[in-house]
N, C-alpha and C. Protein backbone atom coordinates (compact mmCIF):
# COMPACT_ATOMS: atom_id res chain seq x y z
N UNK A 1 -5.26 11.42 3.22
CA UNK A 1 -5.97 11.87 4.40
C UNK A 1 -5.52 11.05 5.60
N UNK A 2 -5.80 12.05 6.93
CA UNK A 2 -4.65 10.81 7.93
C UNK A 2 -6.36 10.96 9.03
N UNK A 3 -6.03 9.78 9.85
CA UNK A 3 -7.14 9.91 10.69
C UNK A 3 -6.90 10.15 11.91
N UNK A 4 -8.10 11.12 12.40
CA UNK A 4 -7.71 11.68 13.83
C UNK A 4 -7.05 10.79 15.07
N UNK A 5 -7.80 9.75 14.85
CA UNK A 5 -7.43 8.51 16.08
C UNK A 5 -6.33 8.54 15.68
N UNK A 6 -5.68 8.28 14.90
CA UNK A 6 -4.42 7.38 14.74
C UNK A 6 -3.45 8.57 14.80
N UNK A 7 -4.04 10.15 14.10
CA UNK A 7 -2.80 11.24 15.02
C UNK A 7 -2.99 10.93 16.82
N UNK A 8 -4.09 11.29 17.47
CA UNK A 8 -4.12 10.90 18.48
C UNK A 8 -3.12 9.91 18.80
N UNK A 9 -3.35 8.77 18.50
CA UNK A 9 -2.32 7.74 19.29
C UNK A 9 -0.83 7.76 18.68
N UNK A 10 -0.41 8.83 18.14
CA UNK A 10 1.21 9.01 17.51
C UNK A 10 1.44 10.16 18.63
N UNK A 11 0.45 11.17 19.24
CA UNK A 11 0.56 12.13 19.80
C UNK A 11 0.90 11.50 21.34
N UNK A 12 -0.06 10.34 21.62
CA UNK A 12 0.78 9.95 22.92
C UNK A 12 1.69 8.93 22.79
N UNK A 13 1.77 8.21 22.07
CA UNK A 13 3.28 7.96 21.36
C UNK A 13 4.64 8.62 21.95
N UNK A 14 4.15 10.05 21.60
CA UNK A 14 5.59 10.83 21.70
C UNK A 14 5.55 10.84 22.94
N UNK A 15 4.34 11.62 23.74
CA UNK A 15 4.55 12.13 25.52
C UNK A 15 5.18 10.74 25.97
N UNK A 16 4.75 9.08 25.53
CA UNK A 16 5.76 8.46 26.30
C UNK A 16 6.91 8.40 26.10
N UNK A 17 7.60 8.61 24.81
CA UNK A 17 8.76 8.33 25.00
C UNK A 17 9.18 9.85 25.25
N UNK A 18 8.11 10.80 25.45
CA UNK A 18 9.67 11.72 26.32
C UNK A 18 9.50 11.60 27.64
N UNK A 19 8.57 11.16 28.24
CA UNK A 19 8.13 10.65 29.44
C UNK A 19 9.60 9.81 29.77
N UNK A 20 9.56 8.69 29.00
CA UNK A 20 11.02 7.71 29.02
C UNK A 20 12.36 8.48 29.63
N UNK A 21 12.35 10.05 28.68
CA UNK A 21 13.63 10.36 29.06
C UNK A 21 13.71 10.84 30.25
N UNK A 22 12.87 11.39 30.86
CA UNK A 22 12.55 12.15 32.53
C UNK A 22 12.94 10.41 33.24
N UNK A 23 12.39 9.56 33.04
CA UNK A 23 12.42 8.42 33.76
C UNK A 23 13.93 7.91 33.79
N UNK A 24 14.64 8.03 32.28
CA UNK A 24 15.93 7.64 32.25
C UNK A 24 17.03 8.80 33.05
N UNK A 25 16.56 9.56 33.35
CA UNK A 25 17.19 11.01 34.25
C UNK A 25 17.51 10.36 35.31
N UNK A 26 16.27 9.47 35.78
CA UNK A 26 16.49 9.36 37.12
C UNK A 26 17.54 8.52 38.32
N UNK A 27 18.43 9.50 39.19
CA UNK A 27 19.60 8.53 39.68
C UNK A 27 19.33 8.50 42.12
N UNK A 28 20.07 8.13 42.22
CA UNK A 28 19.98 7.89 43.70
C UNK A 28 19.54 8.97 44.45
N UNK A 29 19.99 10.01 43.66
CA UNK A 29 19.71 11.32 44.30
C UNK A 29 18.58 11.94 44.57
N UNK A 30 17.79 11.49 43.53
CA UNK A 30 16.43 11.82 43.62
C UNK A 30 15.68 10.66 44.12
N UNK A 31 15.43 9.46 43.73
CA UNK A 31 15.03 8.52 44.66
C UNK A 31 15.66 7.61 45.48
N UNK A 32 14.91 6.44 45.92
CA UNK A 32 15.80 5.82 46.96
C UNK A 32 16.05 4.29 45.94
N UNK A 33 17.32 3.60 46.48
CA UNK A 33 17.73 2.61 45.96
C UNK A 33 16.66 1.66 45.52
N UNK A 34 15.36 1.35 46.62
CA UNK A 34 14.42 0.82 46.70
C UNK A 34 13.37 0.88 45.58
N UNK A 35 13.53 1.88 45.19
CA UNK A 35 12.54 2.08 43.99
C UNK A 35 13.45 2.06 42.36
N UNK A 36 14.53 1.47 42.95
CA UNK A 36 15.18 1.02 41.28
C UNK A 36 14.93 0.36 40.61
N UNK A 37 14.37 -1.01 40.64
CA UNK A 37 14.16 -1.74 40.01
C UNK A 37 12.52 -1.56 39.42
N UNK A 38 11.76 -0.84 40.21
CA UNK A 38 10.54 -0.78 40.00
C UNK A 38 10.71 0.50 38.55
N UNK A 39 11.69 1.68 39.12
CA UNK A 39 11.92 2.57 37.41
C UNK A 39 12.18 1.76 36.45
N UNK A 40 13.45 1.18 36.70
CA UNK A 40 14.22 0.58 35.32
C UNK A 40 13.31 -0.49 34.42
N UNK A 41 12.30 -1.11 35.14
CA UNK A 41 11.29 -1.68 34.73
C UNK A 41 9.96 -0.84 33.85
N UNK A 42 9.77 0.33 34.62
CA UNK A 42 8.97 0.88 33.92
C UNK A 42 9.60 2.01 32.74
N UNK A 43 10.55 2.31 33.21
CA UNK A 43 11.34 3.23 31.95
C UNK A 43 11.21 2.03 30.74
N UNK A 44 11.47 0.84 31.01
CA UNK A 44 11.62 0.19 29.46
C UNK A 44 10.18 -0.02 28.96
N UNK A 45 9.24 -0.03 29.79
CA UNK A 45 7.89 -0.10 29.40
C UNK A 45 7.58 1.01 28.66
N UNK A 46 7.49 1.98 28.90
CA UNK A 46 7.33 3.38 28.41
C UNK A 46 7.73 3.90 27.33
N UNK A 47 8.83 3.28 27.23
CA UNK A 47 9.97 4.26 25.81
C UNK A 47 9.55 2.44 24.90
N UNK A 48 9.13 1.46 25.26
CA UNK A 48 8.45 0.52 24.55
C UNK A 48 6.88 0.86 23.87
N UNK A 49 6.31 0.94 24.26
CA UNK A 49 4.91 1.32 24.52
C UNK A 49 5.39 3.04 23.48
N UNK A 50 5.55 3.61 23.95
CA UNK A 50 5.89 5.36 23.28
C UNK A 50 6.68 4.97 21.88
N UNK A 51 7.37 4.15 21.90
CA UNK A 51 7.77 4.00 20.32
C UNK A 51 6.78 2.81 19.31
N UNK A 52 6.56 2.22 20.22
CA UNK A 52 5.51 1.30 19.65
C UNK A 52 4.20 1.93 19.06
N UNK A 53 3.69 3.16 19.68
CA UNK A 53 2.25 3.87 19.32
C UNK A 53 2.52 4.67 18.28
N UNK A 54 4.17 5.38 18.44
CA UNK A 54 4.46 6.80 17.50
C UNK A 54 4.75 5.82 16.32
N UNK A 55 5.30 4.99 16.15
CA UNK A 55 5.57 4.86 14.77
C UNK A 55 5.06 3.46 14.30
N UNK A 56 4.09 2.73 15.05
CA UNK A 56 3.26 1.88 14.22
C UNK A 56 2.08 2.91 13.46
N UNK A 57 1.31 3.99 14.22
CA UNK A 57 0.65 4.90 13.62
C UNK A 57 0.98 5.37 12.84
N UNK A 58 2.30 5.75 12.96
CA UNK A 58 2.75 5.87 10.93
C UNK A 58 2.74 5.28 10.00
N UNK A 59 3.18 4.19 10.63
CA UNK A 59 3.02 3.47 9.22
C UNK A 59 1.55 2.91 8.74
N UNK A 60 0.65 2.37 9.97
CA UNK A 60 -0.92 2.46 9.38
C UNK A 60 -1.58 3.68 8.79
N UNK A 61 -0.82 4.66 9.31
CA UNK A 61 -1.35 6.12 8.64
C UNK A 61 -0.80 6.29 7.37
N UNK A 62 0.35 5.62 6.78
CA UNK A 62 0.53 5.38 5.56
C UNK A 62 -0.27 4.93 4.73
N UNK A 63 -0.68 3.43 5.17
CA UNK A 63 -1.14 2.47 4.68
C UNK A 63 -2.43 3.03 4.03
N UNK A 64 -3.10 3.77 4.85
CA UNK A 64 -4.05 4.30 4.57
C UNK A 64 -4.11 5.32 3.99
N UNK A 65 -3.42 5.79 3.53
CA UNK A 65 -3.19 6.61 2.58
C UNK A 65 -2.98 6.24 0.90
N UNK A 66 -2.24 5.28 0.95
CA UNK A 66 -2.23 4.12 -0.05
C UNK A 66 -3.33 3.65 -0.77
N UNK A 67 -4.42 3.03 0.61
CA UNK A 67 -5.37 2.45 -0.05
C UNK A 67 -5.92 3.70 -0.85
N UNK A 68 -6.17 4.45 -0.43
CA UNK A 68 -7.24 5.34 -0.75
C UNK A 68 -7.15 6.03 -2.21
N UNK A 69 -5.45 5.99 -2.48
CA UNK A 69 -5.02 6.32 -3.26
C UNK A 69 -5.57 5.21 -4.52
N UNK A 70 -5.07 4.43 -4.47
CA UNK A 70 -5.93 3.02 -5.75
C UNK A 70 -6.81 2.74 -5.25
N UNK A 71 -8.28 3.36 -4.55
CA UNK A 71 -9.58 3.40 -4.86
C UNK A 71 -9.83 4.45 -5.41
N UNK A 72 -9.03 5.88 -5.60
CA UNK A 72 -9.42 6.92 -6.15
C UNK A 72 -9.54 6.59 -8.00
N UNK A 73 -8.62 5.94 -8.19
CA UNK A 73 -8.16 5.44 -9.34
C UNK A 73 -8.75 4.47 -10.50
């Protein structure tokens, strides 16, 4: 059995890291030089944070699956 919270937080998991890729799109053309360092900073936050939620929730959503399994037992 998986738990809602923890789909929840795999679900925004993903929106950041595709969030990441819109952010990694971004070149001079669309913004100004001035706001480069402030993306490149937050693009690594994002696709950090977005892989950090999607797949630590897996694997606690494992875990828990596990237990449950040798208490059934």
């Amino acid at each position: 059995m998986s738990s809602p919270y923890l789909n929840n937080l795999i679900i925004i998991g993903c929106i950041l890291t595709y969030t990441s890729v819109i952010l990694l799109g971004l070149n001079s053309g669309l913004t100004s030089e001035n706001n480069f360092p402030y993306i490149c900073a937050s693009r690594a936050w994002v696709l950090m944070t977005g892989f950090t939620l999607a797949f630590g929730s897996q694997k606690k959503n494992n875990n828990n699956d596990d237990d449950d399994d040798k208490m059934s037992k």
